[in-house]
N, C-alpha and C. Protein backbone atom coordinates (compact mmCIF):
# COMPACT_ATOMS: atom_id res chain seq x y z
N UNK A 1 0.83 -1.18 0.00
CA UNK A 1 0.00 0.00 0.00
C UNK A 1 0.88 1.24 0.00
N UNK A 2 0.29 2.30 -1.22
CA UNK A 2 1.85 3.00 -1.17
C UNK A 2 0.89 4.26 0.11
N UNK A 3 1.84 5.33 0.76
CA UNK A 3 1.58 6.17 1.44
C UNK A 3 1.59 6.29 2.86
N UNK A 4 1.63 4.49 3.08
CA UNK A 4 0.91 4.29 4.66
C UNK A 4 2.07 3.89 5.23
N UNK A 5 2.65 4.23 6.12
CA UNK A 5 3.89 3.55 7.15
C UNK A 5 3.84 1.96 7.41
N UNK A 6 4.97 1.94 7.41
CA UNK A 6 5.70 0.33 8.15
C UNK A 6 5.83 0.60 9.68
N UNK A 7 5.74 -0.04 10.37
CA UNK A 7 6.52 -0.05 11.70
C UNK A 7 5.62 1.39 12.57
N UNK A 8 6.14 1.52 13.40
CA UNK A 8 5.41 1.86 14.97
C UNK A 8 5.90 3.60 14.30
N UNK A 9 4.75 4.16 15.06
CA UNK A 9 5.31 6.28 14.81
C UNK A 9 5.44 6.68 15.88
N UNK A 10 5.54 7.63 15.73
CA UNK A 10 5.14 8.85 16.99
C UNK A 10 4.38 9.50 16.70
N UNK A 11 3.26 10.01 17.59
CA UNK A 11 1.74 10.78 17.90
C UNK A 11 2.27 12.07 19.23
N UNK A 12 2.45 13.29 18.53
CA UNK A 12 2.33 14.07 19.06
C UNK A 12 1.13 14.86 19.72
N UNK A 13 0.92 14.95 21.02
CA UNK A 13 -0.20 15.65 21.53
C UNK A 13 0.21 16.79 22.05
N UNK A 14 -0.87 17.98 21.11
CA UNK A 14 -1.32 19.37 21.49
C UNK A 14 -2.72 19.40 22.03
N UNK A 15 -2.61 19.51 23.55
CA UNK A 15 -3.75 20.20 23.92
C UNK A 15 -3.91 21.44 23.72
N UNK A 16 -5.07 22.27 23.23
CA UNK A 16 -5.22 23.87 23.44
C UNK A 16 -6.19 24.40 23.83
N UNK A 17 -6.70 23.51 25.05
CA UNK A 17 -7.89 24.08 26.13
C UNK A 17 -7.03 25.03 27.10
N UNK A 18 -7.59 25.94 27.40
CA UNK A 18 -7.49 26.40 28.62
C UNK A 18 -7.30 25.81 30.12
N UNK A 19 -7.56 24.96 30.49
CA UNK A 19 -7.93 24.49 31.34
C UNK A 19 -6.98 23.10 31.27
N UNK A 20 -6.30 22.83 30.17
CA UNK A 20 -5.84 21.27 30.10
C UNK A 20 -4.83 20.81 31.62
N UNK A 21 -4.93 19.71 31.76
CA UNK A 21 -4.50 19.22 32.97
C UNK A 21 -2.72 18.88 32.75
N UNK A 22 -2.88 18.88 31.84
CA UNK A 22 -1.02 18.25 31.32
C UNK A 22 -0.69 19.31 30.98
N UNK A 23 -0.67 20.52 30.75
CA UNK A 23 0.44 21.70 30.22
C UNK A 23 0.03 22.88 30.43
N UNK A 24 -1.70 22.86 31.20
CA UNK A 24 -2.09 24.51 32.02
C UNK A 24 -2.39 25.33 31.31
N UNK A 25 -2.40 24.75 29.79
CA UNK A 25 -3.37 25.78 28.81
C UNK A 25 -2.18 26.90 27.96
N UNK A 26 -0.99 25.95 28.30
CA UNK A 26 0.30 26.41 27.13
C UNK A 26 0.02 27.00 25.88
N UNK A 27 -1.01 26.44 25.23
CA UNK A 27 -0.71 26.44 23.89
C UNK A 27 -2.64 27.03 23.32
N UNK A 28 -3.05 27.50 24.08
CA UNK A 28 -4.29 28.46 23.77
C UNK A 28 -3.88 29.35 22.69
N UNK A 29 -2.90 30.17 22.53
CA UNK A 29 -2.72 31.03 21.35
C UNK A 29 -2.36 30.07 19.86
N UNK A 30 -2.87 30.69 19.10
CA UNK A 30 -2.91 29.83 17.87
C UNK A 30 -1.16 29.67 17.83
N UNK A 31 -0.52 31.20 17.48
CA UNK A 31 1.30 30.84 17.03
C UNK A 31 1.42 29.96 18.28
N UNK A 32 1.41 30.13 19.45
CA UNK A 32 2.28 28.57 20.23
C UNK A 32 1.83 27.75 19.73
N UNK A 33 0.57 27.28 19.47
CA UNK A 33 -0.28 26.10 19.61
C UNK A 33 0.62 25.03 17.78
N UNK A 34 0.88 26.34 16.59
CA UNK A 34 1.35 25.82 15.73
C UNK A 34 2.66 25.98 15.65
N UNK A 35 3.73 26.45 16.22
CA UNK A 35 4.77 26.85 16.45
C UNK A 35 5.64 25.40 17.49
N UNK A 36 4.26 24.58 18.82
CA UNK A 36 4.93 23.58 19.29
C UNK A 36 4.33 22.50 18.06
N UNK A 37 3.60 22.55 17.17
CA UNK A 37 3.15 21.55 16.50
C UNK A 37 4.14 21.23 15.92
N UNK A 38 4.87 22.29 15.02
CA UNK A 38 6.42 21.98 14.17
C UNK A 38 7.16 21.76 14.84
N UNK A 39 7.62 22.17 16.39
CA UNK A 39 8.74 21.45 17.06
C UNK A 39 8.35 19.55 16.92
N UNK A 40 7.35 19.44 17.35
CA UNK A 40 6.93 18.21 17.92
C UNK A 40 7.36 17.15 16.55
N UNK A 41 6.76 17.91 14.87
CA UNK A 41 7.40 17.47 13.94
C UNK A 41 8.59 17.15 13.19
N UNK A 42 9.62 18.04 13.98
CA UNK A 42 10.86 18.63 13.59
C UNK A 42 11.44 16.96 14.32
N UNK A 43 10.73 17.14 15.88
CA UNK A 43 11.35 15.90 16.72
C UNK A 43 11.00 13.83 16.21
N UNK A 44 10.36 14.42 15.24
CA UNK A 44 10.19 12.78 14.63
C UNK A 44 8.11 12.77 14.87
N UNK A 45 7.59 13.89 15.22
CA UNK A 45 5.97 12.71 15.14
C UNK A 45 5.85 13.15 14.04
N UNK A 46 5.55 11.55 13.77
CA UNK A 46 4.34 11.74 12.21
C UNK A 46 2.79 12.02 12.10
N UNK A 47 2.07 12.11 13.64
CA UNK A 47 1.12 12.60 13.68
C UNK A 47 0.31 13.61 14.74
N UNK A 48 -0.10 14.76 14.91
CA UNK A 48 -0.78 15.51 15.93
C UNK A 48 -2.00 15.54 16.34
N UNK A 49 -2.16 14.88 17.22
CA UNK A 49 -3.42 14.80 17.76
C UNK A 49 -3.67 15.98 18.58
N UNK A 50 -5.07 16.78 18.17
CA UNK A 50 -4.76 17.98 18.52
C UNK A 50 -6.41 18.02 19.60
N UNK A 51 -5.56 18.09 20.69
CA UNK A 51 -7.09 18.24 21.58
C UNK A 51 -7.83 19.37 22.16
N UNK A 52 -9.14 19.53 21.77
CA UNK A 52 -9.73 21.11 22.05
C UNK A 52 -11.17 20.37 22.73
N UNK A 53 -11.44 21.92 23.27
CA UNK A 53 -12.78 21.88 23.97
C UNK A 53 -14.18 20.68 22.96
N UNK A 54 -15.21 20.39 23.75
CA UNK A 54 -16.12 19.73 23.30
C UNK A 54 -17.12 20.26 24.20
C-alpha cells in the first residue's frame, strides 16, 4: 500500500484548552499552539493529535 507507514510512529499531543491538565493551557494562542506543532514534527511525530474543547 503505497503512502501508509511500516513499523510503529510517533503521535504528538497538542492540547489547546485552557484548562488542560497536562500543560495549564500552554498552547491556547494559535502561534504557540502551531509553532509547538512543528517542534513536535521537527522531533520525529508523524502525527498531531490535537485536543480542544467539546
Amino acid at each position: 500500500m503505497s503512502g501508509v507507514a511500516r513499523g510503529p510512529g510517533v503521535m504528538g499531543i497538542l492540547n489547546v484548552t485552557p484548562d488542560s491538565f497536562s500543560d495549564g493551557g500552554r498552547f491556547v494562542d494559535a502561534g504557540e499552539a502551531v509553532g509547538h506543532a512543528l517542534r513536535m514534527i521537527a522531533e520525529g511525530a508523524a502525527v498531531i493529535d490535537v485536543g480542544g474543547e467539546s
